[in-house]
Protein backbone atom coordinates (compact mmCIF):
# COMPACT_ATOMS: atom_id res chain seq x y z
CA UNK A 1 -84.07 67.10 55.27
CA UNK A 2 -84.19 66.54 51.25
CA UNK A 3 -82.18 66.85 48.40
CA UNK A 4 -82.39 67.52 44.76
CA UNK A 5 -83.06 63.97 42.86
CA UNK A 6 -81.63 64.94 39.02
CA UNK A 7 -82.09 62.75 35.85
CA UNK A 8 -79.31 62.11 33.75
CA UNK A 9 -78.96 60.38 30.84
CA UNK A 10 -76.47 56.92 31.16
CA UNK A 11 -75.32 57.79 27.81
CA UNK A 12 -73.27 60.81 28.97
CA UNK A 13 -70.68 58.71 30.89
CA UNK A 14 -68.19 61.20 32.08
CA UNK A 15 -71.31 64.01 33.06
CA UNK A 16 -72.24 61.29 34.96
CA UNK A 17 -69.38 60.15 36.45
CA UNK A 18 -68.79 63.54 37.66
CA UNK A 19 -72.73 63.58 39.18
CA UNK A 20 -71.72 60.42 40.96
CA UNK A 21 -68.62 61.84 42.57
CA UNK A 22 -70.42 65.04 44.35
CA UNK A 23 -73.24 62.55 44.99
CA UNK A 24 -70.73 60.08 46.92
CA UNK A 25 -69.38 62.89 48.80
CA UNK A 26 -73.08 64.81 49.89
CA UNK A 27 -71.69 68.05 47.79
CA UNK A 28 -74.18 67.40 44.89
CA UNK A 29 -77.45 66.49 43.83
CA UNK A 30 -78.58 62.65 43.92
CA UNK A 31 -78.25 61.12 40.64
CA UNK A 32 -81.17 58.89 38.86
CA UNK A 33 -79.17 57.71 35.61
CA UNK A 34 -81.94 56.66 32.80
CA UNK A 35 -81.58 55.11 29.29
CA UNK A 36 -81.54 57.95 26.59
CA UNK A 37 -82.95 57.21 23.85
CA UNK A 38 -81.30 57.84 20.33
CA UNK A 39 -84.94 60.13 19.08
CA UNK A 40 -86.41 61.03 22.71
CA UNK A 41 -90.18 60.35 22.76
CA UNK A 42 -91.13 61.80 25.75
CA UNK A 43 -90.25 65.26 27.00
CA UNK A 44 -89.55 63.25 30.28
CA UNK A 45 -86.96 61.01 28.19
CA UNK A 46 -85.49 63.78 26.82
CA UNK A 47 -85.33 66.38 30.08
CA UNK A 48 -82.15 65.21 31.95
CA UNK A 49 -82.05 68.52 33.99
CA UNK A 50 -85.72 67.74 35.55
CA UNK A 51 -85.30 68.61 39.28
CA UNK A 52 -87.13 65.83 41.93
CA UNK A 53 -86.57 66.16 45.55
CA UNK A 54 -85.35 62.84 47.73
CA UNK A 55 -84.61 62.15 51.36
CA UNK A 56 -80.84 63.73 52.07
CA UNK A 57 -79.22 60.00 52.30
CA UNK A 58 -80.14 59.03 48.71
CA UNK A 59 -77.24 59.88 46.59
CA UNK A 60 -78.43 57.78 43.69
CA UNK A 61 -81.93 55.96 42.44
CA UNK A 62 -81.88 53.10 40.48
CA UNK A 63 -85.26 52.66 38.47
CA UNK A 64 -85.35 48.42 38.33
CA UNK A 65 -86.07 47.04 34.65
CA UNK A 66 -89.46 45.85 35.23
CA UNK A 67 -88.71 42.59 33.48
CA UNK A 68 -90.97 40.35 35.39
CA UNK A 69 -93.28 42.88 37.21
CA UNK A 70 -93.68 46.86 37.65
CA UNK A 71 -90.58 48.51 37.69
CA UNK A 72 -89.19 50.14 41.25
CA UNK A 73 -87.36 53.03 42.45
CA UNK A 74 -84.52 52.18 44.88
CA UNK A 75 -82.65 54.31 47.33
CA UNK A 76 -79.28 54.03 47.81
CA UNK A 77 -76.91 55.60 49.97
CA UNK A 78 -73.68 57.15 49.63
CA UNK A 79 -72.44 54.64 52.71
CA UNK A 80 -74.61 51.85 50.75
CA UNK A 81 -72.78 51.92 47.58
CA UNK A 82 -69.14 52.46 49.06
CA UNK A 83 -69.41 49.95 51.37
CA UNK A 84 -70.46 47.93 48.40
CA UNK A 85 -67.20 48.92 46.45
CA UNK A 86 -64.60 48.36 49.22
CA UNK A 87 -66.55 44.67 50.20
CA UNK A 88 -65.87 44.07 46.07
CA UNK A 89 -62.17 45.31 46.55
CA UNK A 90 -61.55 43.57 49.45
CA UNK A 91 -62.98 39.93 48.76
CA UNK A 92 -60.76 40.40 45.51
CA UNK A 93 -57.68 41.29 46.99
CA UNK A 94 -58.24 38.33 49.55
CA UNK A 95 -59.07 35.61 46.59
CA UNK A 96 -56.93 37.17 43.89
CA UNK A 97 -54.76 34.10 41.82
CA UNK A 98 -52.37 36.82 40.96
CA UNK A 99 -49.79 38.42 43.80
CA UNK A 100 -50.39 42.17 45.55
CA UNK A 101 -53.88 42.75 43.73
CA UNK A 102 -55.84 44.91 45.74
CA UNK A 103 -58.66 44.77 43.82
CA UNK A 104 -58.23 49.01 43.24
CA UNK A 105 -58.02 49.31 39.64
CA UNK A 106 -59.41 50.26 36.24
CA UNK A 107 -62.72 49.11 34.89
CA UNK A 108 -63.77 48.72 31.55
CA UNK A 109 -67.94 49.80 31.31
CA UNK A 110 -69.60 46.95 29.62
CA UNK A 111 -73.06 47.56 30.67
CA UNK A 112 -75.66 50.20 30.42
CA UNK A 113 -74.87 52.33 33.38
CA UNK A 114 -78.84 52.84 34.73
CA UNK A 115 -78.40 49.26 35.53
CA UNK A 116 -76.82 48.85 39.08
CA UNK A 117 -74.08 46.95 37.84
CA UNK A 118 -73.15 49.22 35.41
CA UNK A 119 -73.55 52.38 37.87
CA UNK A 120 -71.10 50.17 40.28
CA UNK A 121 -68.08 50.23 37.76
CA UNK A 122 -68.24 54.00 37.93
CA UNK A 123 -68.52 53.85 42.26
CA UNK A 124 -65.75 51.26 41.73
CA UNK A 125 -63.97 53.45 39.80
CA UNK A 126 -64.28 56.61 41.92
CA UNK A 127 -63.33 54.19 45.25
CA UNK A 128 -60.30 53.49 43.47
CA UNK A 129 -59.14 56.17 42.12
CA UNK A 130 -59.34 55.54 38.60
CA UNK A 131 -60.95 56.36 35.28
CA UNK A 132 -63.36 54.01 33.65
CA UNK A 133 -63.09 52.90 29.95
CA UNK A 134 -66.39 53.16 28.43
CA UNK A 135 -67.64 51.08 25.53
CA UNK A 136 -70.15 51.95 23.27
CA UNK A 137 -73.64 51.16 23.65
CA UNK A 138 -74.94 48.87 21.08
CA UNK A 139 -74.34 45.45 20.12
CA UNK A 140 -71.32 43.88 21.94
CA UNK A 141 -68.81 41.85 20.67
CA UNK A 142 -65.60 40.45 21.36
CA UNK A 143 -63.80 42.49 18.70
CA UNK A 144 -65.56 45.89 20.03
CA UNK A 145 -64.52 44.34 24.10
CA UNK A 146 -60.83 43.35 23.22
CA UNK A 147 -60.02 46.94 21.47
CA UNK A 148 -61.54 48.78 24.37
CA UNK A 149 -60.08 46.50 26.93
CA UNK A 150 -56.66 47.62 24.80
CA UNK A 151 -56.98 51.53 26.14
CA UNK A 152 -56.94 50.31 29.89
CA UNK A 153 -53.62 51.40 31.19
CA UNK A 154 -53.59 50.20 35.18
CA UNK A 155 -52.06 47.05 36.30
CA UNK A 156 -55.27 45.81 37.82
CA UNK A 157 -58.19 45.46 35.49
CA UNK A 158 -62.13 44.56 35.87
CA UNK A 159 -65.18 44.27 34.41
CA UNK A 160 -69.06 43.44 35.09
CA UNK A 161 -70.78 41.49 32.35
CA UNK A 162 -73.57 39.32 31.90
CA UNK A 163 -73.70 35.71 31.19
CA UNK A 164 -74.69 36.11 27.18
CA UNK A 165 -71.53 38.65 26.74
CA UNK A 166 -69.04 36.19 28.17
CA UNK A 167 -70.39 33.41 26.07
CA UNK A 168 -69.41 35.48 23.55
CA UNK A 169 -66.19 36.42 24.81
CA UNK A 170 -65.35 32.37 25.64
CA UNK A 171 -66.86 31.68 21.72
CA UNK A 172 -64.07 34.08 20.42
CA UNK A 173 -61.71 33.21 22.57
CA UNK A 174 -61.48 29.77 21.37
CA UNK A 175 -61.06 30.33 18.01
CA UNK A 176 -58.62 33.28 18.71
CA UNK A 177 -55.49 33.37 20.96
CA UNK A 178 -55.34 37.28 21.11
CA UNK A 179 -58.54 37.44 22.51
CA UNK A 180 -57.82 34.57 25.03
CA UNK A 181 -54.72 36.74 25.99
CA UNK A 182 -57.18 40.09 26.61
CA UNK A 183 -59.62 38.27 28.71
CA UNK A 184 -56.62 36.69 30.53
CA UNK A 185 -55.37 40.06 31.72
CA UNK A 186 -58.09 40.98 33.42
CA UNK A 187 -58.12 40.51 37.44
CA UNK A 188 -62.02 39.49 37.57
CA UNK A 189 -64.58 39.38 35.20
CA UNK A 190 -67.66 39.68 37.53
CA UNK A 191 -70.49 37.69 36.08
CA UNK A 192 -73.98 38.31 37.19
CA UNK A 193 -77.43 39.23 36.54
CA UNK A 194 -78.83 35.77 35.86
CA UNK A 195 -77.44 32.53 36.44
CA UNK A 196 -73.99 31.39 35.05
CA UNK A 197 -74.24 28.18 33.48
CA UNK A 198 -71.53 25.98 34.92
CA UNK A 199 -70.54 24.54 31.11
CA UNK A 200 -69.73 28.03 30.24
CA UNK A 201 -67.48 28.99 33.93
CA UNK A 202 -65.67 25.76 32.79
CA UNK A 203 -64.96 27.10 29.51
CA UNK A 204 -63.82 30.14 30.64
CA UNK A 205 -61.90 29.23 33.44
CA UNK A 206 -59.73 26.25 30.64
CA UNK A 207 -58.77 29.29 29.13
CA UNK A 208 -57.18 30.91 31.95
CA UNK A 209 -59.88 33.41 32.23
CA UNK A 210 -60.54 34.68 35.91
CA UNK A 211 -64.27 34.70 36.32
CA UNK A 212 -66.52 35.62 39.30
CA UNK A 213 -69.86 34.38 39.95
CA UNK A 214 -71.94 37.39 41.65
CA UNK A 215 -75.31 37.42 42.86
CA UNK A 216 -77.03 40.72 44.29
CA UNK A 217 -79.64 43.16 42.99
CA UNK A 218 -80.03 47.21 43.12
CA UNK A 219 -81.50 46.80 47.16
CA UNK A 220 -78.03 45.30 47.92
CA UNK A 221 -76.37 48.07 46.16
CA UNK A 222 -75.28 45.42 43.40
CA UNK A 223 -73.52 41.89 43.69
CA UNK A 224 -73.60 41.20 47.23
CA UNK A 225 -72.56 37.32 47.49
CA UNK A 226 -69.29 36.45 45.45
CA UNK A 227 -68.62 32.91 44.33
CA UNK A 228 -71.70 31.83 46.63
CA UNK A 229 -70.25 33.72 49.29
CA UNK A 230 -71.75 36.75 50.90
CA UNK A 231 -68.46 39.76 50.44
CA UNK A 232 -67.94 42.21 53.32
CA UNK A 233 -70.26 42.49 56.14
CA UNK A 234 -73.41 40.74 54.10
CA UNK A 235 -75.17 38.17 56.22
CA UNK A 236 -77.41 35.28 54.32
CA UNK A 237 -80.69 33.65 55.53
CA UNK A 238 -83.75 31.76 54.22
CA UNK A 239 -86.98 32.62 55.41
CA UNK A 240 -90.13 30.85 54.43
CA UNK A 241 -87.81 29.15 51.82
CA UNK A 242 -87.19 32.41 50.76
CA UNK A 243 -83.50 33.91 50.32
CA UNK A 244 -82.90 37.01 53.47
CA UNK A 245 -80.06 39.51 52.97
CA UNK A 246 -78.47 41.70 55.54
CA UNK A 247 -75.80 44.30 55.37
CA UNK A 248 -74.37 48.03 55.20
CA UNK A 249 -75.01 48.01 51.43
CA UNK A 250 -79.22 47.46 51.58
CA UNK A 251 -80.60 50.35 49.96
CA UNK A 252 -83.14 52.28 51.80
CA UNK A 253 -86.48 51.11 49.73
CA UNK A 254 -88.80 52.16 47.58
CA UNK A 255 -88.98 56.24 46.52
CA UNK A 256 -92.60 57.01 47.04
CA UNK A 257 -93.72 53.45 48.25
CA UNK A 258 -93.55 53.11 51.84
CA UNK A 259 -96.12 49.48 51.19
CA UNK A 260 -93.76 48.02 49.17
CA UNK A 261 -90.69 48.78 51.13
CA UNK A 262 -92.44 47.72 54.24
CA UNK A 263 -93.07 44.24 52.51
CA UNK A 264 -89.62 43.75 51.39
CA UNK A 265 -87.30 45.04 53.96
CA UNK A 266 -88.03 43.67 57.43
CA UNK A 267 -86.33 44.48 61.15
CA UNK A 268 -85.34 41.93 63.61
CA UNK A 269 -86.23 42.70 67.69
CA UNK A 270 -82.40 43.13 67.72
CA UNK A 271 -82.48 45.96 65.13
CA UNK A 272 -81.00 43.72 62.37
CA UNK A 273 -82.01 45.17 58.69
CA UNK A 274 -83.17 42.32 56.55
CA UNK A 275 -84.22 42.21 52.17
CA UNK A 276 -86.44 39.43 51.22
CA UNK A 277 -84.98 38.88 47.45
CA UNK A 278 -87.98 37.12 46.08
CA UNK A 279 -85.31 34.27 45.05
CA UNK A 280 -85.90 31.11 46.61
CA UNK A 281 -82.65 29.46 47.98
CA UNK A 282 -80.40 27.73 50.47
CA UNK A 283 -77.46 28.41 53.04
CA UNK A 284 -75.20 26.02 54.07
CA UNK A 285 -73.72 25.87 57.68
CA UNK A 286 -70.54 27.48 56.33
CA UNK A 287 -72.83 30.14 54.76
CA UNK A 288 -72.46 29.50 50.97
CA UNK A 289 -75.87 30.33 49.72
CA UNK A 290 -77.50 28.64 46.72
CA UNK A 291 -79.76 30.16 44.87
CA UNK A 292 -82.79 28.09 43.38
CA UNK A 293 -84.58 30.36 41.30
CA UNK A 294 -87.47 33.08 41.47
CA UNK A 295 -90.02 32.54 44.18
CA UNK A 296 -92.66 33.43 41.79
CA UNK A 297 -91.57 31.50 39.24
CA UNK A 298 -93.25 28.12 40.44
CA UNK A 299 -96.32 27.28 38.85
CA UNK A 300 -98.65 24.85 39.37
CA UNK A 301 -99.37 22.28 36.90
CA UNK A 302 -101.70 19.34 37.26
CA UNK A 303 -101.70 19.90 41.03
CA UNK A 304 -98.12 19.68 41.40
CA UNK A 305 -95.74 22.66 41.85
CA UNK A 306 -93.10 22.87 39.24
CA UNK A 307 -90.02 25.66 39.46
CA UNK A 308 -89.05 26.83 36.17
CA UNK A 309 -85.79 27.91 37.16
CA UNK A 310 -84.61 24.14 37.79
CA UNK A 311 -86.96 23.02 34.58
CA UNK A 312 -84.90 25.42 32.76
CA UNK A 313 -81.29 25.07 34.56
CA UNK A 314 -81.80 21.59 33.15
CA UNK A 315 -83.08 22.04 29.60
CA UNK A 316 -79.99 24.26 28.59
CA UNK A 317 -77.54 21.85 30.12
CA UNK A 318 -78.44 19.56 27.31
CA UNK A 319 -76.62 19.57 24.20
CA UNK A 320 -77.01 22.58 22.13
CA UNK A 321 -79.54 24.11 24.11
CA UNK A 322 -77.57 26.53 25.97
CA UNK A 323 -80.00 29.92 24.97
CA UNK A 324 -82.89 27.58 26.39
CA UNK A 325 -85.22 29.67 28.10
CA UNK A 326 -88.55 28.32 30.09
CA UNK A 327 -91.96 30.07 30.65
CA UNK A 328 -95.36 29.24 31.84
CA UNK A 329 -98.15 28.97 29.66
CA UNK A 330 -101.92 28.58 30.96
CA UNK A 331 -103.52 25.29 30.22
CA UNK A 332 -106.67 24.21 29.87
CA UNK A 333 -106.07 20.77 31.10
CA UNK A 334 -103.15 21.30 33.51
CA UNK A 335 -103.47 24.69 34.79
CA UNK A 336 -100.45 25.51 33.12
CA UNK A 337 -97.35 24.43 31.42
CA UNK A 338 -93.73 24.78 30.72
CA UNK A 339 -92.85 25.67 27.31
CA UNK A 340 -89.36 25.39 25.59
CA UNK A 341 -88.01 28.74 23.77
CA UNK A 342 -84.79 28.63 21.84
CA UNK A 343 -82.91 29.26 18.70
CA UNK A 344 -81.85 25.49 18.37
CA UNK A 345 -83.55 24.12 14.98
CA UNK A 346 -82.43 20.72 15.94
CA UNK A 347 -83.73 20.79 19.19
CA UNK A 348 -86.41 18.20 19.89
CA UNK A 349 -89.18 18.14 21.90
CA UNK A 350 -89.78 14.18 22.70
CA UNK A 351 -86.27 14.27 23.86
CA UNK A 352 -86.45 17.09 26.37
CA UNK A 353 -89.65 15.76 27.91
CA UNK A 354 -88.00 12.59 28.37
CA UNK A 355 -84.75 14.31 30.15
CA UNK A 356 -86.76 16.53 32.46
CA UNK A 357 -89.30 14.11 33.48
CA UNK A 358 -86.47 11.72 34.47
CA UNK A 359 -84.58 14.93 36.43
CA UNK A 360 -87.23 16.78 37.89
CA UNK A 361 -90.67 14.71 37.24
CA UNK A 362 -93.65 14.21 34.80
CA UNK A 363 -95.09 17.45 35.63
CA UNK A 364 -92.02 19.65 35.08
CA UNK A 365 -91.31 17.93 31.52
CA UNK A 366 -92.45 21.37 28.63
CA UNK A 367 -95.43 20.86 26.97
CA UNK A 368 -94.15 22.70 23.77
CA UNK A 369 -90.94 23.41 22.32
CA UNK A 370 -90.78 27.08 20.43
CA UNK A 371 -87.49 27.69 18.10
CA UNK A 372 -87.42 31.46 17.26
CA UNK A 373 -84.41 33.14 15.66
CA UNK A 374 -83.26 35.25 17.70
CA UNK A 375 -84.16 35.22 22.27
CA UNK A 376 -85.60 39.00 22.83
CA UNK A 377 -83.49 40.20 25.48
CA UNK A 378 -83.36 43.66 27.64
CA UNK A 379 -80.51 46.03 27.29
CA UNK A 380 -79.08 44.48 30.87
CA UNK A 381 -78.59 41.16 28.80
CA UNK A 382 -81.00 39.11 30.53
CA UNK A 383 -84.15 37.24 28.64
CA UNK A 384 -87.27 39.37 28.09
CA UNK A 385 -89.38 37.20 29.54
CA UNK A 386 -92.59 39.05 29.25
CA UNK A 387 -91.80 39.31 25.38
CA UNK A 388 -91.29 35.77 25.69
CA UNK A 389 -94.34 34.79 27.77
CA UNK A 390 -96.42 36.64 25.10
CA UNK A 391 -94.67 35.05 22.20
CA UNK A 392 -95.10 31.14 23.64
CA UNK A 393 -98.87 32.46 24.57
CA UNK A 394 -101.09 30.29 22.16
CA UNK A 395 -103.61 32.99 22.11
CA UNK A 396 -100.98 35.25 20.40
CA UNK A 397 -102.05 36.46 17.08
């Protein structure tokens, strides 16, 4: 059996919202939310009504960013994404710091919501039985976050962000104690999308600000693995060196791309559903998992293999280098080589070789160090990096 697959724009929250609910409960179509643009350039862009047809357990689509390769369409289920929101509710209710949270309460929309996490605040919000306040897309700041954050009316109160808003939020909050106070009534901020820098948790957390790390992607219907800690039923392995999730919340692959989903979800003899992230990583006895960065973001330089995750983990823990972001160049010499992107003017380069080689070894020390004024970054918050890989490319006009 099939049914109807229909495009709608992320921009029209509450239509959406609504889609979402008869989605959820198998009365509606499935719902593929997609970024509207302000002056559509496409008729596709600009058609949300266009009618696709899906298999009858997809009640919503998720269309990945393409950020480091060609973009996806995942399937999720109705049982996927609620089993998703009550693991969320439950782990928070469990590890709440504040007595009889439940982890049921009102979210404030911070993120585009064709982005999984953003499309989880309104699940959340239908799970619990509340309405979402939305902010406006556009530049965020904390002024904008604070007088939204103002029109939430439930005791309980959440939000997803990304690791560049709350180092915003944490920079204003510093300098001013009634934004401190609004990010200190909030249950959980759930952080995720790329890796939380543990300077900034430890800024947040002095102020009183409740912050949780999250790690997931749209296959496991969002954040998956809380504090390094798989939530709900989620199960954590490493195959190959490579990170293995199981769980209720996997989506169901790839629309139209039976290869891909055959190379990314696997089955065990015992009928175990597995998703190979792609991240390489670690899981302790106790099953924490630790995640060490893209598998194919390891290049080889000078015959020796070199992850830029860790080349770059390290680079912005140094002083003032906190937006640092590492890509691989090609190399006549070496093959190729890291190179240094960030806004820092003082930043310099003899000093960061010297660092990294010492940390991580000759090979992994940046051959260049780029200062730009401003990191491109997609509307999910996260560094362009194919803008960037072009931009540190020395055969770049």
């Amino acid at each position: 059996m099939s049914r109807a697959l229909r495009r709608m724009p992320d921009s029209d929250v509450p239509a959406l919202l609504s889609a979402l609910r008869t989605a959820l409960d198998g009365s509606g179509a499935a719902v593929l939310p997609f970024a509207a643009l302000p002056h559509p350039t496409t008729p596709e862009r600009g058609e949300a009504a266009r009618l696709e047809m899906v298999e009858d357990d997809v009640a919503l689509v998720i269309e990945t960013s393409g950020s480091t390769g060609t973009p996806k369409r995942v399937g999720l289920s109705a049982a996927a994404l609620l089993a998703s929101a009550r693991a969320s509710a439950e782990w928070v209710s469990v590890h709440a710091t504040r007595e009889s949270t439940t982890g049921l309460g009102q979210w404030l929309l911070c993120l585009p919501a064709h982005y999984v996490a953003g499309t989880n605040v309104l699940v959340r919000s239908i799970h619990a039985g509340t309405e979402p306040v939305v902010m406006p897309e556009g530049h965020f700041d904390a002024e904008n976050f604070v007088a939204h954050a103002a029109r939430l009316s439930a005791p309980e109160r959440y939000a997803s962000i990304v690791p560049v808003q709350l180092a915003r939020l944490v920079d204003a909050a510093e300098d001013d104690a009634d934004t401190a106070d609004a990010l200190r009534r909030f249950d959980a901020l759930l952080v995720g999308g790329q890796a939380l820098r543990p300077e900034l948790r430890q800024r947040a957390e002095a102020l009183g600000i409740r912050v949780v790390r999250t790690y997931g992607s749209s296959e496991t219907s969002g954040g998956c693995v809380y504090a390094g800690m798989p939530i709900g039923a989620t199960r954590a392995r490493v195959s190959g060196g490579q990170l293995e999730l199981s769980g209720p919340t996997l989506a169901g692959g790839y629309l139209g791309d039976p290869e891909r989903t055959a190379a990314a979800f696997t089955t065990d003899a015992d009928g175990t559903r597995w998703y190979r992230t792609g991240d390489l990583g670690e899981v302790s006895e106790d099953g924490r998992v630790t995640v060490l960065g893209r598998a194919d973001n390891v290049i080889i330089s000078g015959g020796e293999k070199v992850l830029l995750d860790a080349v770059e983990r390290h680079i912005a823990s140094l002083p003032g280098l906190a937006d640092a972001v590492v890509v691989a160049v090609d190399d006549a010499q070496w093959g190729q080589v890291p190179v240094v992107i960030t806004t820092a003017g003082e930043a310099e380069l003899a000093g960061i070789r010297s660092s990294t080689a010492a940390a991580l070894g000759r090979a992994a020390a940046p051959a260049r160090l780029q200062v730009v004024d401003v990191i491109p970054r997609l509307a999910s918050g996260k560094p362009d990096r194919l803008a960037l890989a072009r931009l540190a490319s020395p055969t770049q006009p």
